[in-house]
Each structure stands twice: as C-alpha cells, then as structure tokens.
C-alpha atoms as a PDB file:
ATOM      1  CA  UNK A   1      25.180 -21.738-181.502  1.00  0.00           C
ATOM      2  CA  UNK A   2      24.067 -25.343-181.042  1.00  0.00           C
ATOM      3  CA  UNK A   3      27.511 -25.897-179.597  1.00  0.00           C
ATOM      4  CA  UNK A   4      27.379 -23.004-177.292  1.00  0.00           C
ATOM      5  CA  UNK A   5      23.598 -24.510-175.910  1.00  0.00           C
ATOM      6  CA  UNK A   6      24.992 -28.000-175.153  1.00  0.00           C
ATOM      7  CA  UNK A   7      28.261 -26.755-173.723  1.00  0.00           C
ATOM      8  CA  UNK A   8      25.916 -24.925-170.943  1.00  0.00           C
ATOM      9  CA  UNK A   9      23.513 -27.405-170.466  1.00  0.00           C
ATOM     10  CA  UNK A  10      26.403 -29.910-170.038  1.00  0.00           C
ATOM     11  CA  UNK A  11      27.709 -27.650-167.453  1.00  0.00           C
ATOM     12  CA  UNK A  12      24.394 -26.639-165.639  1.00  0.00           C
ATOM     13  CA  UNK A  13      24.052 -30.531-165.420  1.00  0.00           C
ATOM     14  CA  UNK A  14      27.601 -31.202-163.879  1.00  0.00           C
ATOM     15  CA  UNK A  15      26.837 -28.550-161.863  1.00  0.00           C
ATOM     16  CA  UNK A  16      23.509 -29.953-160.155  1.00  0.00           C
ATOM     17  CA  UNK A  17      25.228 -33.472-159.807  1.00  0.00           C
ATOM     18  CA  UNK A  18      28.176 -32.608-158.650  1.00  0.00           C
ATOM     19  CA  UNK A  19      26.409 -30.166-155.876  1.00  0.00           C
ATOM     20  CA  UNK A  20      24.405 -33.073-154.699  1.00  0.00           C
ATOM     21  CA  UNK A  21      27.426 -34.347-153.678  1.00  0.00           C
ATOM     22  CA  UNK A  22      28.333 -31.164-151.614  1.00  0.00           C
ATOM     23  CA  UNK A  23      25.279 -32.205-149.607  1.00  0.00           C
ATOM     24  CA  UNK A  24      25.950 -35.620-148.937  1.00  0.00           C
ATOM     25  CA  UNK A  25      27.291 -35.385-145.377  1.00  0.00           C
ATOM     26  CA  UNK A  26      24.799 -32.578-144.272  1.00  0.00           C
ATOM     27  CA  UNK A  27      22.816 -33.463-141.589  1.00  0.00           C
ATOM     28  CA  UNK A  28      18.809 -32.973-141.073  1.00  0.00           C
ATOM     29  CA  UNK A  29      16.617 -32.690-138.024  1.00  0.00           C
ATOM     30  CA  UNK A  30      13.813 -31.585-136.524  1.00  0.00           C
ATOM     31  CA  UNK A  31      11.820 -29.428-133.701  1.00  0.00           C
ATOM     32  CA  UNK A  32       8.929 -30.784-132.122  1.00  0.00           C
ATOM     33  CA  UNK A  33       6.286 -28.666-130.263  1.00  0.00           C
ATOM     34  CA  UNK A  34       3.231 -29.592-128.096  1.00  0.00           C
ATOM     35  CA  UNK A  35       1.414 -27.352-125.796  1.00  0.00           C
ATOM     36  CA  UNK A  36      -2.198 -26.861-124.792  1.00  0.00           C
ATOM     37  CA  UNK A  37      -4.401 -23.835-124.632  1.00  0.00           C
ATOM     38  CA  UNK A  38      -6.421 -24.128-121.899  1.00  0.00           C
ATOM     39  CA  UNK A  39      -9.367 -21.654-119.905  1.00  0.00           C
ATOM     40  CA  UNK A  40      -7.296 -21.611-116.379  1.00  0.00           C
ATOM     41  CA  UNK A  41      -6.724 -18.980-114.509  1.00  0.00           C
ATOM     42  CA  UNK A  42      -3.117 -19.610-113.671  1.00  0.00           C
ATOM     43  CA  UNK A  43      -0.204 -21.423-115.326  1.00  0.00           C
ATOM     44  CA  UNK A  44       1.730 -24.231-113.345  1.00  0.00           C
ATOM     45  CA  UNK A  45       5.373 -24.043-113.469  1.00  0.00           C
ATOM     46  CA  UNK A  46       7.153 -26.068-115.734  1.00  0.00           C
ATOM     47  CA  UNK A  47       9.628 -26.888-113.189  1.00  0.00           C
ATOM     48  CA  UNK A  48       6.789 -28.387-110.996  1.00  0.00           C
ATOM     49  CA  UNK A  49       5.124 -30.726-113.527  1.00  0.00           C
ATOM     50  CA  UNK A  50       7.705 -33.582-113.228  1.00  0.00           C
ATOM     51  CA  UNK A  51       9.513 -33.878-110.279  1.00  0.00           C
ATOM     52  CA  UNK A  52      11.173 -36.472-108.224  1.00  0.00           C
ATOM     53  CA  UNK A  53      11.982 -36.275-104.415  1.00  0.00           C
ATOM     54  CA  UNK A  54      14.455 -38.456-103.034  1.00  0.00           C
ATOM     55  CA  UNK A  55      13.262 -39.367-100.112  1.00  0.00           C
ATOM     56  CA  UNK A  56      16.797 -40.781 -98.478  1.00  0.00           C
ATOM     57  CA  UNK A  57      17.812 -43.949 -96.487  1.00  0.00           C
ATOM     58  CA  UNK A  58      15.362 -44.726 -93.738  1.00  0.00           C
ATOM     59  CA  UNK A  59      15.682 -46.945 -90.797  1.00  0.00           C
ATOM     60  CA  UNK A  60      13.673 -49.735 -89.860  1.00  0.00           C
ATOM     61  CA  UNK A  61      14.049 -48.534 -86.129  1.00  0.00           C
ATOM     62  CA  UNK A  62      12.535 -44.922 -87.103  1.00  0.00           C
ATOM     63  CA  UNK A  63       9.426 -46.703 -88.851  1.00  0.00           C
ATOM     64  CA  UNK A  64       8.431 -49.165 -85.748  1.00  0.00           C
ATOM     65  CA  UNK A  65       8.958 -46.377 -83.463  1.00  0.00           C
ATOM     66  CA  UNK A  66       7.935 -43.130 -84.419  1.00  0.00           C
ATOM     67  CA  UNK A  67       5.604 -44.626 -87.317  1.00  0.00           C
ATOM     68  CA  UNK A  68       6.513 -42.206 -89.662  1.00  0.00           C
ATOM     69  CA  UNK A  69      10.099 -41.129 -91.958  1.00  0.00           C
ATOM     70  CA  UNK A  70      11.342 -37.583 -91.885  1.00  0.00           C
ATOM     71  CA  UNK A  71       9.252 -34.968 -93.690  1.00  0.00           C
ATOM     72  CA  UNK A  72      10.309 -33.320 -97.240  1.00  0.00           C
ATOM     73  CA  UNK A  73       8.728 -30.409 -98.631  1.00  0.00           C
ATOM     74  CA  UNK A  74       7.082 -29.953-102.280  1.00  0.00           C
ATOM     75  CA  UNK A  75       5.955 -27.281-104.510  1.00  0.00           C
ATOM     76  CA  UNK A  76       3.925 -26.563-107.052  1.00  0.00           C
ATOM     77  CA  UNK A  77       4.372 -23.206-108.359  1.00  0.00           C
ATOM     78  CA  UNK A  78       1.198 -21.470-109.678  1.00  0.00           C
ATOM     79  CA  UNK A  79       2.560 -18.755-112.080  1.00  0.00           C
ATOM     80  CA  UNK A  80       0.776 -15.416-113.790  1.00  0.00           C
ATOM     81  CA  UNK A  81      -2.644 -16.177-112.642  1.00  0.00           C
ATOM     82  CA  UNK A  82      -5.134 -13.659-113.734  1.00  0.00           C
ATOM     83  CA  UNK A  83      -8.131 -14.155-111.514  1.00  0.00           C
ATOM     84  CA  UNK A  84     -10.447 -12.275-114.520  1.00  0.00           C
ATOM     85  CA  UNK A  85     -12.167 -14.623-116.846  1.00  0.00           C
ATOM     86  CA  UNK A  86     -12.980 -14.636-121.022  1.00  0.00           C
ATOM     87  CA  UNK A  87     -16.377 -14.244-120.411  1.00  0.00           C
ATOM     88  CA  UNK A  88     -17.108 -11.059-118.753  1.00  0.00           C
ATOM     89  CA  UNK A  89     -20.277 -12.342-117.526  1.00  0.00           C
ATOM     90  CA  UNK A  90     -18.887 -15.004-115.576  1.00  0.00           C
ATOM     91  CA  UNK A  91     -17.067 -14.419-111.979  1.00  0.00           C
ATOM     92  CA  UNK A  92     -13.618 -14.084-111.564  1.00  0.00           C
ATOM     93  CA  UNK A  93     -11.834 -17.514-110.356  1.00  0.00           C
ATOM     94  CA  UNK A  94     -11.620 -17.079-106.661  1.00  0.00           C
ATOM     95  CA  UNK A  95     -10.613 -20.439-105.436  1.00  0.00           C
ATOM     96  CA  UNK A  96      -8.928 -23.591-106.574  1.00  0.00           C
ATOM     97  CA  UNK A  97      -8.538 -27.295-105.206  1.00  0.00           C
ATOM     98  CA  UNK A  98      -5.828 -29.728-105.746  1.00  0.00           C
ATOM     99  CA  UNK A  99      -6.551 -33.781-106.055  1.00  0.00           C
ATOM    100  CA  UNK A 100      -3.645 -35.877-105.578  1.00  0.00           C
ATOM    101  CA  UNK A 101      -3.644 -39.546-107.301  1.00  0.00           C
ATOM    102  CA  UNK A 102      -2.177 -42.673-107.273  1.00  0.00           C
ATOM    103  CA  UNK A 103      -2.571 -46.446-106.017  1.00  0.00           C
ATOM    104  CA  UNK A 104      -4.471 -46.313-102.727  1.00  0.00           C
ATOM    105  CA  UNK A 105      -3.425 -48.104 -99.914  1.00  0.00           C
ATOM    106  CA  UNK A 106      -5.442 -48.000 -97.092  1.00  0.00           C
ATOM    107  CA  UNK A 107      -5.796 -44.028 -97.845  1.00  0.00           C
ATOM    108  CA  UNK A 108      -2.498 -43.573 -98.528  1.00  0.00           C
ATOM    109  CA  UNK A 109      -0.499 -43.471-101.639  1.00  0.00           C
ATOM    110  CA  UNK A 110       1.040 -46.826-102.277  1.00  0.00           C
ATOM    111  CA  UNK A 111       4.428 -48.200-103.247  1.00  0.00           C
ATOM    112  CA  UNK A 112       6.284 -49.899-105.883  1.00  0.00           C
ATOM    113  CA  UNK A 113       9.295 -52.632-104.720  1.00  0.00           C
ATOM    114  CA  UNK A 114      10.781 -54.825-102.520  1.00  0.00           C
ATOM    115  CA  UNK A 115      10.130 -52.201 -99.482  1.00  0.00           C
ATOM    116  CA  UNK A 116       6.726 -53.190 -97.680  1.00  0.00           C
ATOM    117  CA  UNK A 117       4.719 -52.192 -94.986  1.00  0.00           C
ATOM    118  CA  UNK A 118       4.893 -47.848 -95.617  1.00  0.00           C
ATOM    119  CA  UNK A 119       3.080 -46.250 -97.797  1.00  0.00           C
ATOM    120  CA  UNK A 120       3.150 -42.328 -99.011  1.00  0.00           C
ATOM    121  CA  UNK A 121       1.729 -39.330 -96.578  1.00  0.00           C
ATOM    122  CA  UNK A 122       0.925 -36.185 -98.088  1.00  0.00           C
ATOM    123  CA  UNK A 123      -0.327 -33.658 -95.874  1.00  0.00           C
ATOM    124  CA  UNK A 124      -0.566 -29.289 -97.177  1.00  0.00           C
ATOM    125  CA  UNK A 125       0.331 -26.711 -94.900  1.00  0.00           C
ATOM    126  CA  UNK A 126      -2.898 -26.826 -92.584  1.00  0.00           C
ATOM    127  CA  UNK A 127      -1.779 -30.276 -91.678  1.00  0.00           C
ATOM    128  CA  UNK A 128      -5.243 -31.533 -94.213  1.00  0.00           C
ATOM    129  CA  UNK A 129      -3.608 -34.995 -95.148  1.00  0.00           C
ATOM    130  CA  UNK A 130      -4.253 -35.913 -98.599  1.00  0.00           C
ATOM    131  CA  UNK A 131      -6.557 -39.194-100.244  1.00  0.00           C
ATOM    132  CA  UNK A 132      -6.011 -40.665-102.797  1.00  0.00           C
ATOM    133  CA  UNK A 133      -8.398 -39.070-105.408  1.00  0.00           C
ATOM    134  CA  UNK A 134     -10.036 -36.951-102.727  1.00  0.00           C
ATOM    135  CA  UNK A 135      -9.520 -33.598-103.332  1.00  0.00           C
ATOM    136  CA  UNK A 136      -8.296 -31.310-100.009  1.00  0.00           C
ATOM    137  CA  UNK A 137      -9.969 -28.005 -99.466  1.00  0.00           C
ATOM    138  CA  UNK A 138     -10.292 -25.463-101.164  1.00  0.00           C
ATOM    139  CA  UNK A 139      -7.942 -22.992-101.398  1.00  0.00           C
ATOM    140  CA  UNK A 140      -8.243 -18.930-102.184  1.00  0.00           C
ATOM    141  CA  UNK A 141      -6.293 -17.818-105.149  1.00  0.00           C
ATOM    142  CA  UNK A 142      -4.091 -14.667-105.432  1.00  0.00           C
ATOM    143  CA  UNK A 143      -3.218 -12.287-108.694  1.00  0.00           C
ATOM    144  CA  UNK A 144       0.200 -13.298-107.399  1.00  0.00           C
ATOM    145  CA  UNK A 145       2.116 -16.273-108.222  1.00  0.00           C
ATOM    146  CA  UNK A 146       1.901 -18.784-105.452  1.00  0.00           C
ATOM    147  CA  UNK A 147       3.777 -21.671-104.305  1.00  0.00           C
ATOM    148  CA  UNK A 148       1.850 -24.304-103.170  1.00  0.00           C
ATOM    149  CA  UNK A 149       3.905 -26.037-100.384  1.00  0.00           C
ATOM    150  CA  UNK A 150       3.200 -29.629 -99.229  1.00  0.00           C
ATOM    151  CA  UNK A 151       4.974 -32.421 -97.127  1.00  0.00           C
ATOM    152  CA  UNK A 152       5.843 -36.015 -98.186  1.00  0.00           C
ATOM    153  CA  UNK A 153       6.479 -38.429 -95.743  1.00  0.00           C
ATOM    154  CA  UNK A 154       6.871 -42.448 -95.645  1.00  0.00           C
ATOM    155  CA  UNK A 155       4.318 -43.530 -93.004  1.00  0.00           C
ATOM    156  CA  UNK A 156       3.569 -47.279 -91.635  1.00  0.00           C
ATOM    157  CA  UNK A 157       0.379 -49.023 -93.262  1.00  0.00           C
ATOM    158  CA  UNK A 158       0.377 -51.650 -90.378  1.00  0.00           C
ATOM    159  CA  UNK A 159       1.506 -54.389 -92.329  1.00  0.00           C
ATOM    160  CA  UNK A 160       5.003 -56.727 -91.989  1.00  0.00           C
ATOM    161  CA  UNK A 161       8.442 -54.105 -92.422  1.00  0.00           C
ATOM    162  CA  UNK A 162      10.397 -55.344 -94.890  1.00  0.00           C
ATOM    163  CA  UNK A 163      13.685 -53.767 -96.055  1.00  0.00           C
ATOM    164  CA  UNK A 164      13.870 -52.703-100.023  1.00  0.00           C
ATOM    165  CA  UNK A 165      13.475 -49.924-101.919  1.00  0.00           C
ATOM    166  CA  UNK A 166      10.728 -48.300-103.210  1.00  0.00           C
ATOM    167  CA  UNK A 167       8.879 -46.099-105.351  1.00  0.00           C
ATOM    168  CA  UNK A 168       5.684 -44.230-106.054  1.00  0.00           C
ATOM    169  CA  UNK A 169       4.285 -41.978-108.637  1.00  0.00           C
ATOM    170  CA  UNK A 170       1.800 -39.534-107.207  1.00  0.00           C
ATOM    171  CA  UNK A 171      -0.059 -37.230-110.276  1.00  0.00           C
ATOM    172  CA  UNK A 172      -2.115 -33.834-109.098  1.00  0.00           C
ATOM    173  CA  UNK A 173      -4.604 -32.033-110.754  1.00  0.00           C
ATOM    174  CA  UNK A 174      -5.981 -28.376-109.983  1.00  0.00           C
ATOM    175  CA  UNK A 175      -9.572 -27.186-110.811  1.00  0.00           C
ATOM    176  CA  UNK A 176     -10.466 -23.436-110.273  1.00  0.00           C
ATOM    177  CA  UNK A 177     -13.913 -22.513-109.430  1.00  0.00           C
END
C-alpha cells in the first residue's frame, strides 16, 4: 500500500513539474479600459475626438496677397443626444456652446515651427470666427445626431513671412445648458 501511495504522489509530482514546462512559452497580456460617465446630453464621436487636418503646401504669394490659405472643413459629430434630463424636474438641454483652445496669438490660434507670421482661423458655419477660449454662440440642439461643421484656415498675423512648417493643437470643449 505504502508503495502504491508514493508511486502516485511521485507521479502527481512529475506531473505538475513537468506541466510547468508545457507553459513556458505561453504568452500573457492584458486589456485596458477607461471611459467616463458623464450627465451630457449627447455623446461626441469617437472619430472626432483626435483628429489631424493636413492643411497642404501653401504659398508665400497666396499669404501676402489674399491674407489668408485655402479653407478645410471639420467636424465634430454629436451622436445619440437625448435632449431629456435625470432629473425630471430640471429642463430638457436645449442648447449647447463650443469653446475652442489653444495658444493665442493676437486672437488667433497660434503655431508651432519654423513657419512665422500665420496663425490658425477658425470660423463655424455663420461665418462667427472663433477666440481662443471664447466660446461662439450658442447653438440649438436636436434629438438627432448632428455634425458640427467648421472651417480651418491659415491666416496672416501681420508679422515677418517666413517659410517652415508648422503646427498647432487646437482642444474644444462643449457645455449644454
């Protein structure tokens, strides 16, 4: 009987060390999540969080003349908005306003590089041009998704052209009232 006992308990233990082998060369990993619940009435698209406009090759004879690039359109998608609110006694969310940010220049949003003397026009589809940290008017909101459409333009700050490339980084924000 002993002899039966150590016989399997030999075997049960070759059995757990040689499985550890087995699972050397497996390979481990992990899923990370992050999300926010927040008291809005709509959601913004996920494809309009981040995006990045290439705003093309410009000449210096387009800037000194016209005083202004070509135009490119933007949007930010407002998605399954549900003008209602948790609290029953408050009024439904009937308008929103949108605040773009960044470094000002001269009311304009500024920009990174060798490039000087433009800086970043954003104007919404009533031609209101945006500030810095201003918010532009408000705006009525729909049960429908909407698509918030602005333009982005390189305009001249009246300082020295100089040829280079640039950059800028422009962030938004949306309160609903």
């Amino acid at each position: 009987m002993f002899w039966k006992m150590s016989t399997l308990v030999m075997i049960s233990s070759l059995c757990m060390l040689g499985g550890s082998t087995l699972f050397k060369n497996c390979q481990a990993g992990e899923v990370t999540l992050s999300g926010s619940i927040i008291d809005v009435p709509c959601s913004i698209d996920t494809g309009s969080f981040d995006q990045t406009l290439d705003m093309g090759v410009l000449s210096t004879k387009r800037i000194l003349r016209e005083g202004q690039g070509f135009s490119q359109e933007f949007t930010i998608k407002l998605m399954n908005c549900l003008l209602s609110q948790i609290n029953n006694q408050l009024p439904e969310w009937r308008f929103f306003r949108i605040t773009f940010d960044g470094r000002n220049d001269n009311g304009k949003f500024g920009i990174e590089g060798n490039a000087k003397g433009v800086a970043v026009q954003i104007s919404d589809r009533q031609g209101n041009i945006a500030v810095p940290g201003i918010p532009l008017p408000i705006g009525q909101l729909s049960s429908e998704d909407m698509a918030l459409k602005y333009n982005v333009q390189l305009v001249s700050n009246s300082q020295q052209l100089q040829v280079g490339g640039y950059s800028s980084v422009i962030r938004f924000k949306i309160d609903y009232y």
